[in-house]
N, C-alpha and C. Protein backbone atom coordinates (compact mmCIF):
# COMPACT_ATOMS: atom_id res chain seq x y z
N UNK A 1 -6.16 11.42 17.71
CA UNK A 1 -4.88 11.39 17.02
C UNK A 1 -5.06 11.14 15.52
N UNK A 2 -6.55 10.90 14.99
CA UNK A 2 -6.68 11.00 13.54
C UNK A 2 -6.02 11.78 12.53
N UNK A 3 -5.81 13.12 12.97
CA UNK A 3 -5.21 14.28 11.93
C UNK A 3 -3.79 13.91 12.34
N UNK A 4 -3.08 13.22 12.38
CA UNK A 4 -1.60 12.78 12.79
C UNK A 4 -1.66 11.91 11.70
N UNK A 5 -2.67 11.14 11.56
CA UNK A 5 -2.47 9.65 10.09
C UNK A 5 -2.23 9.93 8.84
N UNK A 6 -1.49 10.07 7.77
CA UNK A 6 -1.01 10.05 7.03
C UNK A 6 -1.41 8.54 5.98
N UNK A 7 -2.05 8.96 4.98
CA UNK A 7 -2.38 7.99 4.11
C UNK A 7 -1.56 7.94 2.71
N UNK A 8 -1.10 6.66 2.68
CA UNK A 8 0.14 6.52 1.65
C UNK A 8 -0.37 5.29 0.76
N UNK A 9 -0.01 5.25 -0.08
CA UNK A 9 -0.41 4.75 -1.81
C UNK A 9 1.12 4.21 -2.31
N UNK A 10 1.24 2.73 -2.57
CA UNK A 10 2.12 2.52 -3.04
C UNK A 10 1.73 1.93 -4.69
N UNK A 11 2.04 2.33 -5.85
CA UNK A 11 1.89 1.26 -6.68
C UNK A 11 2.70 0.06 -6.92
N UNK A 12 1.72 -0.89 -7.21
CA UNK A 12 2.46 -2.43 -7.36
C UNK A 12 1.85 -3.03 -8.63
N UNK A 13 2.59 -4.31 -9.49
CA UNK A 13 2.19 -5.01 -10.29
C UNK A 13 2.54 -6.39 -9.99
N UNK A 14 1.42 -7.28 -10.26
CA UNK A 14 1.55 -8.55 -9.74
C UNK A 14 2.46 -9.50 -11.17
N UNK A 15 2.65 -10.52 -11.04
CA UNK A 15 2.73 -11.13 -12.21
C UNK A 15 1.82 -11.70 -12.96
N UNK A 16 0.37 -11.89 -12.43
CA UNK A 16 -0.69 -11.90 -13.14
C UNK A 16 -1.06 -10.54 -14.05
N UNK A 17 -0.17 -9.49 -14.12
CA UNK A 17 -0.67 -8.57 -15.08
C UNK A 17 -1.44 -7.00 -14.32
N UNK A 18 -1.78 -7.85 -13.04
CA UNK A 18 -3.13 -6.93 -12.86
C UNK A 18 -1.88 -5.86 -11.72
N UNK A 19 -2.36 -4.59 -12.14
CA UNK A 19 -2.10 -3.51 -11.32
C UNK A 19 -2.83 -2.64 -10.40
N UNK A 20 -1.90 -2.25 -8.80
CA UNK A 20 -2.78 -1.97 -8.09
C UNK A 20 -2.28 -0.83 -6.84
N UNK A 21 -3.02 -0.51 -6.20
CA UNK A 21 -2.21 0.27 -4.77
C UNK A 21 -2.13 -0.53 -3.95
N UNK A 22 -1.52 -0.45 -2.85
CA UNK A 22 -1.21 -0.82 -1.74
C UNK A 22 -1.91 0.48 -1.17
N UNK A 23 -2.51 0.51 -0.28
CA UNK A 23 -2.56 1.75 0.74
C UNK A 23 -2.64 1.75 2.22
N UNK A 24 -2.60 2.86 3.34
CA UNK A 24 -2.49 2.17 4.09
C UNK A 24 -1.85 3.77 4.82
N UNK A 25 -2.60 3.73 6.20
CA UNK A 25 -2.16 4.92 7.21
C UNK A 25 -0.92 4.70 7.66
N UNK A 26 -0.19 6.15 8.10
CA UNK A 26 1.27 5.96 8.60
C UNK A 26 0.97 6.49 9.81
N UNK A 27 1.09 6.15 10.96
CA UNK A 27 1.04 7.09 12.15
C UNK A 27 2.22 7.57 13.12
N UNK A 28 3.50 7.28 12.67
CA UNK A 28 4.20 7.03 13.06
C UNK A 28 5.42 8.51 13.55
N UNK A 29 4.19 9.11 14.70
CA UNK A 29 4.42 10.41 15.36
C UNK A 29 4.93 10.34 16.68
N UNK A 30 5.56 10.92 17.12
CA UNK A 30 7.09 11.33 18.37
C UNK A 30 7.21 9.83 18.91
N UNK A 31 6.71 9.32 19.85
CA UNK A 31 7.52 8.29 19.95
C UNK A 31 7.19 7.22 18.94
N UNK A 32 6.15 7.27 18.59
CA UNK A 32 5.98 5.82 17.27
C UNK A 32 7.37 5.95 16.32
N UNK A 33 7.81 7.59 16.25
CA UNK A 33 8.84 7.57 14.91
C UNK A 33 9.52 6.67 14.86
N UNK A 34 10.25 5.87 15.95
CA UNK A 34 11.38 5.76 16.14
C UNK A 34 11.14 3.64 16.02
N UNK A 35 10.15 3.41 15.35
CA UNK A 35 9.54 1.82 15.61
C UNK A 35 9.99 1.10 14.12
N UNK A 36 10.91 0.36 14.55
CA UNK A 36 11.06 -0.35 13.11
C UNK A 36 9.85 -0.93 12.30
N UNK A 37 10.50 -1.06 10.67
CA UNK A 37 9.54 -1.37 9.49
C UNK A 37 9.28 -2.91 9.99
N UNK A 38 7.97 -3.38 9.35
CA UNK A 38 7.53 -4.68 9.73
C UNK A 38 7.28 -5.29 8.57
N UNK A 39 7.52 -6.82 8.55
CA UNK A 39 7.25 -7.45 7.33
C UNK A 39 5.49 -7.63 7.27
N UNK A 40 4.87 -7.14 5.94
CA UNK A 40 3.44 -7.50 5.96
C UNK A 40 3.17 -8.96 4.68
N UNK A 41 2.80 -9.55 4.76
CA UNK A 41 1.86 -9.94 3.40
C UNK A 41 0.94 -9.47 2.90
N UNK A 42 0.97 -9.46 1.43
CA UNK A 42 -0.42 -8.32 0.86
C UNK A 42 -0.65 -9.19 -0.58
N UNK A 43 -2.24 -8.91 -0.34
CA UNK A 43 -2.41 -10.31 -1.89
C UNK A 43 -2.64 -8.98 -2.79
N UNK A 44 -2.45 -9.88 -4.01
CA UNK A 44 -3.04 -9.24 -5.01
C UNK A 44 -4.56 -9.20 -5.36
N UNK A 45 -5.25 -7.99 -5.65
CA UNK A 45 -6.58 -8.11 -5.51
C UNK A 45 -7.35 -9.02 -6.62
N UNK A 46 -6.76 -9.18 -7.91
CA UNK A 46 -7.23 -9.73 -8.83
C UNK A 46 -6.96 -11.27 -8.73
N UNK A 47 -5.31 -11.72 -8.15
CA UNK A 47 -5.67 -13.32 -8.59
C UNK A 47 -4.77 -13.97 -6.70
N UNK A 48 -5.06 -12.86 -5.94
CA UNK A 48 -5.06 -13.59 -4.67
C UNK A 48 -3.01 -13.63 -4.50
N UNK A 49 -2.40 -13.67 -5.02
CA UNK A 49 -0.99 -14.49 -4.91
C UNK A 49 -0.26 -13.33 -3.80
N UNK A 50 -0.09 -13.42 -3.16
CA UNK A 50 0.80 -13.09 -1.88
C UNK A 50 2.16 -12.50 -2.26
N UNK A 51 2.64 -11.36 -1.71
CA UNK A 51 4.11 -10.74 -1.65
C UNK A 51 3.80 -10.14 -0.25
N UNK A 52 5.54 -9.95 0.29
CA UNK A 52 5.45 -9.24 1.36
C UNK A 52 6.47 -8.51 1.31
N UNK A 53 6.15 -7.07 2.12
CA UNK A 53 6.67 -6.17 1.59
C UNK A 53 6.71 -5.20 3.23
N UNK A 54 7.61 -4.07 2.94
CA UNK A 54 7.91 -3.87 4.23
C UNK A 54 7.26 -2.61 4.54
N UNK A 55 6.39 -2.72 5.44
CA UNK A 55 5.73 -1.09 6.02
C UNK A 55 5.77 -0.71 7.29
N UNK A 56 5.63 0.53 7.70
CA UNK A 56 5.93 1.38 8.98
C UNK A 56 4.66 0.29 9.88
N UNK A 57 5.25 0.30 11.09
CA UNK A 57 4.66 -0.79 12.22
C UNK A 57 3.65 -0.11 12.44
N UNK A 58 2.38 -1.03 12.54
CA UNK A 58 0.95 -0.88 12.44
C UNK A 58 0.15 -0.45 11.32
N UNK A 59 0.80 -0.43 10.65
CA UNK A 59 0.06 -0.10 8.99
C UNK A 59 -0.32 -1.59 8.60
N UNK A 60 -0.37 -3.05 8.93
CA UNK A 60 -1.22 -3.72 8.34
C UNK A 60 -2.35 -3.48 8.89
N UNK A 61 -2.83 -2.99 9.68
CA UNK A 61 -4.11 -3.00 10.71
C UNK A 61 -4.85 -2.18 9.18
N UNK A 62 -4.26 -1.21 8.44
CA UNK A 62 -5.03 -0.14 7.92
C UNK A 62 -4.77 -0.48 5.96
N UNK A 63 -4.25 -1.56 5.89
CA UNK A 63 -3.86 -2.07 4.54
C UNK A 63 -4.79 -1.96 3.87
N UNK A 64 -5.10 -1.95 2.43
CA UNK A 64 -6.14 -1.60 1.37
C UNK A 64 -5.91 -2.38 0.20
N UNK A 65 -5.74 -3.33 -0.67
CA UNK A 65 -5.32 -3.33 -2.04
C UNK A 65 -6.49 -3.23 -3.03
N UNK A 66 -6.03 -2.02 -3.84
CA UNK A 66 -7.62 -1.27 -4.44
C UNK A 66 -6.69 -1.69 -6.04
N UNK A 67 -7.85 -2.53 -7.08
CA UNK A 67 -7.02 -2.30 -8.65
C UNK A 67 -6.52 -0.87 -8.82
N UNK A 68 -5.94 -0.99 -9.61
CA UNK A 68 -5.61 0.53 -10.08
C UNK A 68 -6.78 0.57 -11.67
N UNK A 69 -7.13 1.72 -11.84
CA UNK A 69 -7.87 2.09 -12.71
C UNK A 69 -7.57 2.89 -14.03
N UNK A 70 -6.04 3.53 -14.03
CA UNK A 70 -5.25 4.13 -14.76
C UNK A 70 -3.97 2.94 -15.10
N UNK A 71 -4.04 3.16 -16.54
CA UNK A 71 -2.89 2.30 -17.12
C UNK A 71 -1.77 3.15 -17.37
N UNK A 72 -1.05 2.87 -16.89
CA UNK A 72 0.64 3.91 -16.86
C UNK A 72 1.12 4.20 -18.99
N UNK A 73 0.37 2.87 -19.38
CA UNK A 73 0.70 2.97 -20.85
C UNK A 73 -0.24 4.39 -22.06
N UNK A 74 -0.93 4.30 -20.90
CA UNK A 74 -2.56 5.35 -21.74
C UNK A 74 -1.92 6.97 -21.75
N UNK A 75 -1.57 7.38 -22.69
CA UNK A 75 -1.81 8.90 -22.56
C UNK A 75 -2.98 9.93 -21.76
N UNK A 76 -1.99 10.67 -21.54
CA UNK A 76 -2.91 11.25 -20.55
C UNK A 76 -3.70 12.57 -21.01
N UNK A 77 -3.69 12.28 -22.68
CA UNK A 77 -4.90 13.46 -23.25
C UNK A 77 -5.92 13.42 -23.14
N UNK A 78 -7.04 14.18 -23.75
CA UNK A 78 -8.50 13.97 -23.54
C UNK A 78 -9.13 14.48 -24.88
């Protein structure tokens, strides 16, 4: 049921500054569709501090928080 998972990327910013994804598989095919959102906790990767936030049921099993490496402020020339 691998090619059914769906990998989703949320961006987030902590109040420490530091920015990041959330990521994290969706599997949530014929009967899963129908499974309410679940509360997760998710730290921030840089200074640890905790938010929780709401994702499709069983997506903490597959959670990720990766920095982000692109600054939303940086032009995107070269």
């Amino acid at each position: 049921m691998a090619a059914d998972r769906e990998r989703k990327a949320e961006p987030h910013e902590c109040s420490c500054g530091a920015r990041f994804e959330l990521a994290y598989f969706d599997d949530r095919r014929g009967e899963r569709a129908a499974l309410p959102d679940e509360l997760v906790d998710a730290a921030c990767p840089a200074c640890g501090k905790v938010r929780s936030l709401s994702l499709p049921a069983g997506a903490a099993k597959t959670l990720v928080a990766e920095l982000s490496d692109h600054d939303p402020e940086e032009g995107e020339g070269g």
